[in-house]
Protein backbone atom coordinates (compact mmCIF):
# COMPACT_ATOMS: atom_id res chain seq x y z
CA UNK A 1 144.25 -67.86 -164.09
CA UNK A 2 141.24 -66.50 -162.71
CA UNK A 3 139.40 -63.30 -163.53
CA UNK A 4 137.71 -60.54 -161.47
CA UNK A 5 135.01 -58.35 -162.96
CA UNK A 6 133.29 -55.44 -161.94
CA UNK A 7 131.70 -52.49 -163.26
CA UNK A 8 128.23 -53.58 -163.44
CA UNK A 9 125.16 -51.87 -162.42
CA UNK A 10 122.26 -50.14 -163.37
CA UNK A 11 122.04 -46.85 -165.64
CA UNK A 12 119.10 -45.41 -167.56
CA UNK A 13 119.10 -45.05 -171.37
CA UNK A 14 121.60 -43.20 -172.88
CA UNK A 15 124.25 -43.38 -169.71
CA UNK A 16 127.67 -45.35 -169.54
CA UNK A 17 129.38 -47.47 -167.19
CA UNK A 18 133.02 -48.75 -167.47
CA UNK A 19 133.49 -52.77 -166.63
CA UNK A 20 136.95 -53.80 -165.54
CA UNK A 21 138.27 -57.18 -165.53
CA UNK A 22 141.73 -58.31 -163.80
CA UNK A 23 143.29 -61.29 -164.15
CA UNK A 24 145.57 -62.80 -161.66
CA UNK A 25 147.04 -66.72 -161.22
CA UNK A 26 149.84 -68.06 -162.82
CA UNK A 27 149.98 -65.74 -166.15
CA UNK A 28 152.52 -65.93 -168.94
CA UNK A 29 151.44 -64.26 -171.53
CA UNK A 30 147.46 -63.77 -172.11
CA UNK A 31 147.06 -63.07 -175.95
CA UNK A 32 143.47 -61.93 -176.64
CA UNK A 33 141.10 -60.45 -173.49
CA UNK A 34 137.82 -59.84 -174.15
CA UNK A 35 133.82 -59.28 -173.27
CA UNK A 36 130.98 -61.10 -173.94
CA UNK A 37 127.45 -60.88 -173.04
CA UNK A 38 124.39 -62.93 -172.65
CA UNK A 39 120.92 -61.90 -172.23
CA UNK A 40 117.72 -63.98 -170.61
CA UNK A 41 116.82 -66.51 -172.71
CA UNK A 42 120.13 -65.73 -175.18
CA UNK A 43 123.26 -67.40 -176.02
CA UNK A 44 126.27 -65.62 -175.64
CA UNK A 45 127.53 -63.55 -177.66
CA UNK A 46 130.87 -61.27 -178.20
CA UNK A 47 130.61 -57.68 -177.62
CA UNK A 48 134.38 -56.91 -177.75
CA UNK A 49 137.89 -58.25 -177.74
CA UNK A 50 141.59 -56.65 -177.93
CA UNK A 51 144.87 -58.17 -177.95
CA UNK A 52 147.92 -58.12 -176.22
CA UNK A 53 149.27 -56.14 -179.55
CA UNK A 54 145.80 -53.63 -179.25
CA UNK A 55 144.02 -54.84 -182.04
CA UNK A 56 140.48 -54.39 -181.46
CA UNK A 57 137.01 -56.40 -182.72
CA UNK A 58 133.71 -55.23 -181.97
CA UNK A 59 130.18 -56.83 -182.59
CA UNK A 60 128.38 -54.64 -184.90
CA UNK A 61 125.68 -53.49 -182.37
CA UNK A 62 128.02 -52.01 -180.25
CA UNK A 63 130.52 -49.88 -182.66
CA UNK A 64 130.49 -46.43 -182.37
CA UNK A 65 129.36 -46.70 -178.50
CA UNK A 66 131.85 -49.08 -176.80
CA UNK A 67 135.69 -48.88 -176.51
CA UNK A 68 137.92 -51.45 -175.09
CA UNK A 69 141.03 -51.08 -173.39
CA UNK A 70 143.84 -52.98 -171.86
CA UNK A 71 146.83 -52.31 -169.56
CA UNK A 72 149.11 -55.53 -170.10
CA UNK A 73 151.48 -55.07 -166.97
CA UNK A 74 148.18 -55.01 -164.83
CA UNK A 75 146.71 -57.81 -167.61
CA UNK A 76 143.28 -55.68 -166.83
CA UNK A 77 140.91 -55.47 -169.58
CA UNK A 78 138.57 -52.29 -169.89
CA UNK A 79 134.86 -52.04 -171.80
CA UNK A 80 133.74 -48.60 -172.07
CA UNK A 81 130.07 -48.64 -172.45
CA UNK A 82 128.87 -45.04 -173.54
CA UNK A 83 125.06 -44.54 -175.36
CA UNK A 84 123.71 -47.32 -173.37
CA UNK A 85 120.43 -48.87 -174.70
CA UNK A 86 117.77 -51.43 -173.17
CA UNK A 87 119.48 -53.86 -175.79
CA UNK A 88 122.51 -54.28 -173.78
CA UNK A 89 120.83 -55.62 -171.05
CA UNK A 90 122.45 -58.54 -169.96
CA UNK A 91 125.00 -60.59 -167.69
CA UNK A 92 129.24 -59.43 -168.99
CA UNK A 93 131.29 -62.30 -168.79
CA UNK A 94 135.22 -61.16 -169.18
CA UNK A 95 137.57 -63.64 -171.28
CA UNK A 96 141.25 -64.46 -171.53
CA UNK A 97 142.92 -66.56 -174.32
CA UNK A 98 146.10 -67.62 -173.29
CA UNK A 99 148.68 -69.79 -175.46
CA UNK A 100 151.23 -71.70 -173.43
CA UNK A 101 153.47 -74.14 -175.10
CA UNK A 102 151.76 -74.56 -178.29
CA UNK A 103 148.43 -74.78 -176.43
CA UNK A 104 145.00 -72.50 -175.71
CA UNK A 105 143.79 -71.90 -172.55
CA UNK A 106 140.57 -70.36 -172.22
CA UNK A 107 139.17 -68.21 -169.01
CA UNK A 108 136.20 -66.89 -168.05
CA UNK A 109 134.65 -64.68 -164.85
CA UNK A 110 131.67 -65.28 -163.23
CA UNK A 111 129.90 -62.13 -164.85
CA UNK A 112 128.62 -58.85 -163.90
CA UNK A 113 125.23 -57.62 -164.54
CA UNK A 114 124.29 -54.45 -166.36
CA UNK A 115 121.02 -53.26 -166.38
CA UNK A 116 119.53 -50.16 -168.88
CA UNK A 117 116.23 -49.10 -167.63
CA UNK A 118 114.35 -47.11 -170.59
């Protein structure tokens, strides 16, 4: 399975920008998509994640601001980013979960950078 993200760029404080990720390969059945972000000098962290049912998680500094979407027959995942702040500065890495047989598989992109310029 591999994973194509894009979206990224820079916006000044207070704008939005919508990352999309795609996944393509051999897919059966990916259970949880998701976005995570890391920072300079950060670990990563999870901003949001949805499943293949809709049910949605959010990291508490990004409630109210973000929505996440997903279109399972495209198996795209969708981060809304509205009210953007300096804070969310970082590099998005997209994520796929996928059980097969019993057994997780984990994905990842390669990341797209967002930049908020105060």
């Amino acid at each position: 399975v591999q994973l194509a993200e894009s979206g990224g760029g820079l916006v000044q404080t207070g704008g939005s920008l919508r990352l999309s990720c795609a996944a393509s390969g051999s897919i059966l059945s990916i259970n949880v998509m998701g976005w995570y972000r890391q920072a300079p000098g950060k670990q990563r962290e999870l901003v949001a994640t949805i499943t293949e049912g809709g049910s949605t998680n959010f990291a508490d500094s990004v409630k109210e601001r973000f929505t996440i979407s997903r279109d399972n027959a495209k198996n795209t995942v969708y981060l809304q980013m509205n009210s953007l702040k300096p804070e969310d500065t970082a590099d998005y890495y997209c994520n796929a979960d996928e059980l097969v047989r019993g057994v997780w598989y984990e994905y990842w992109g390669q990341g797209t950078q967002v930049t908020v310029s105060s």
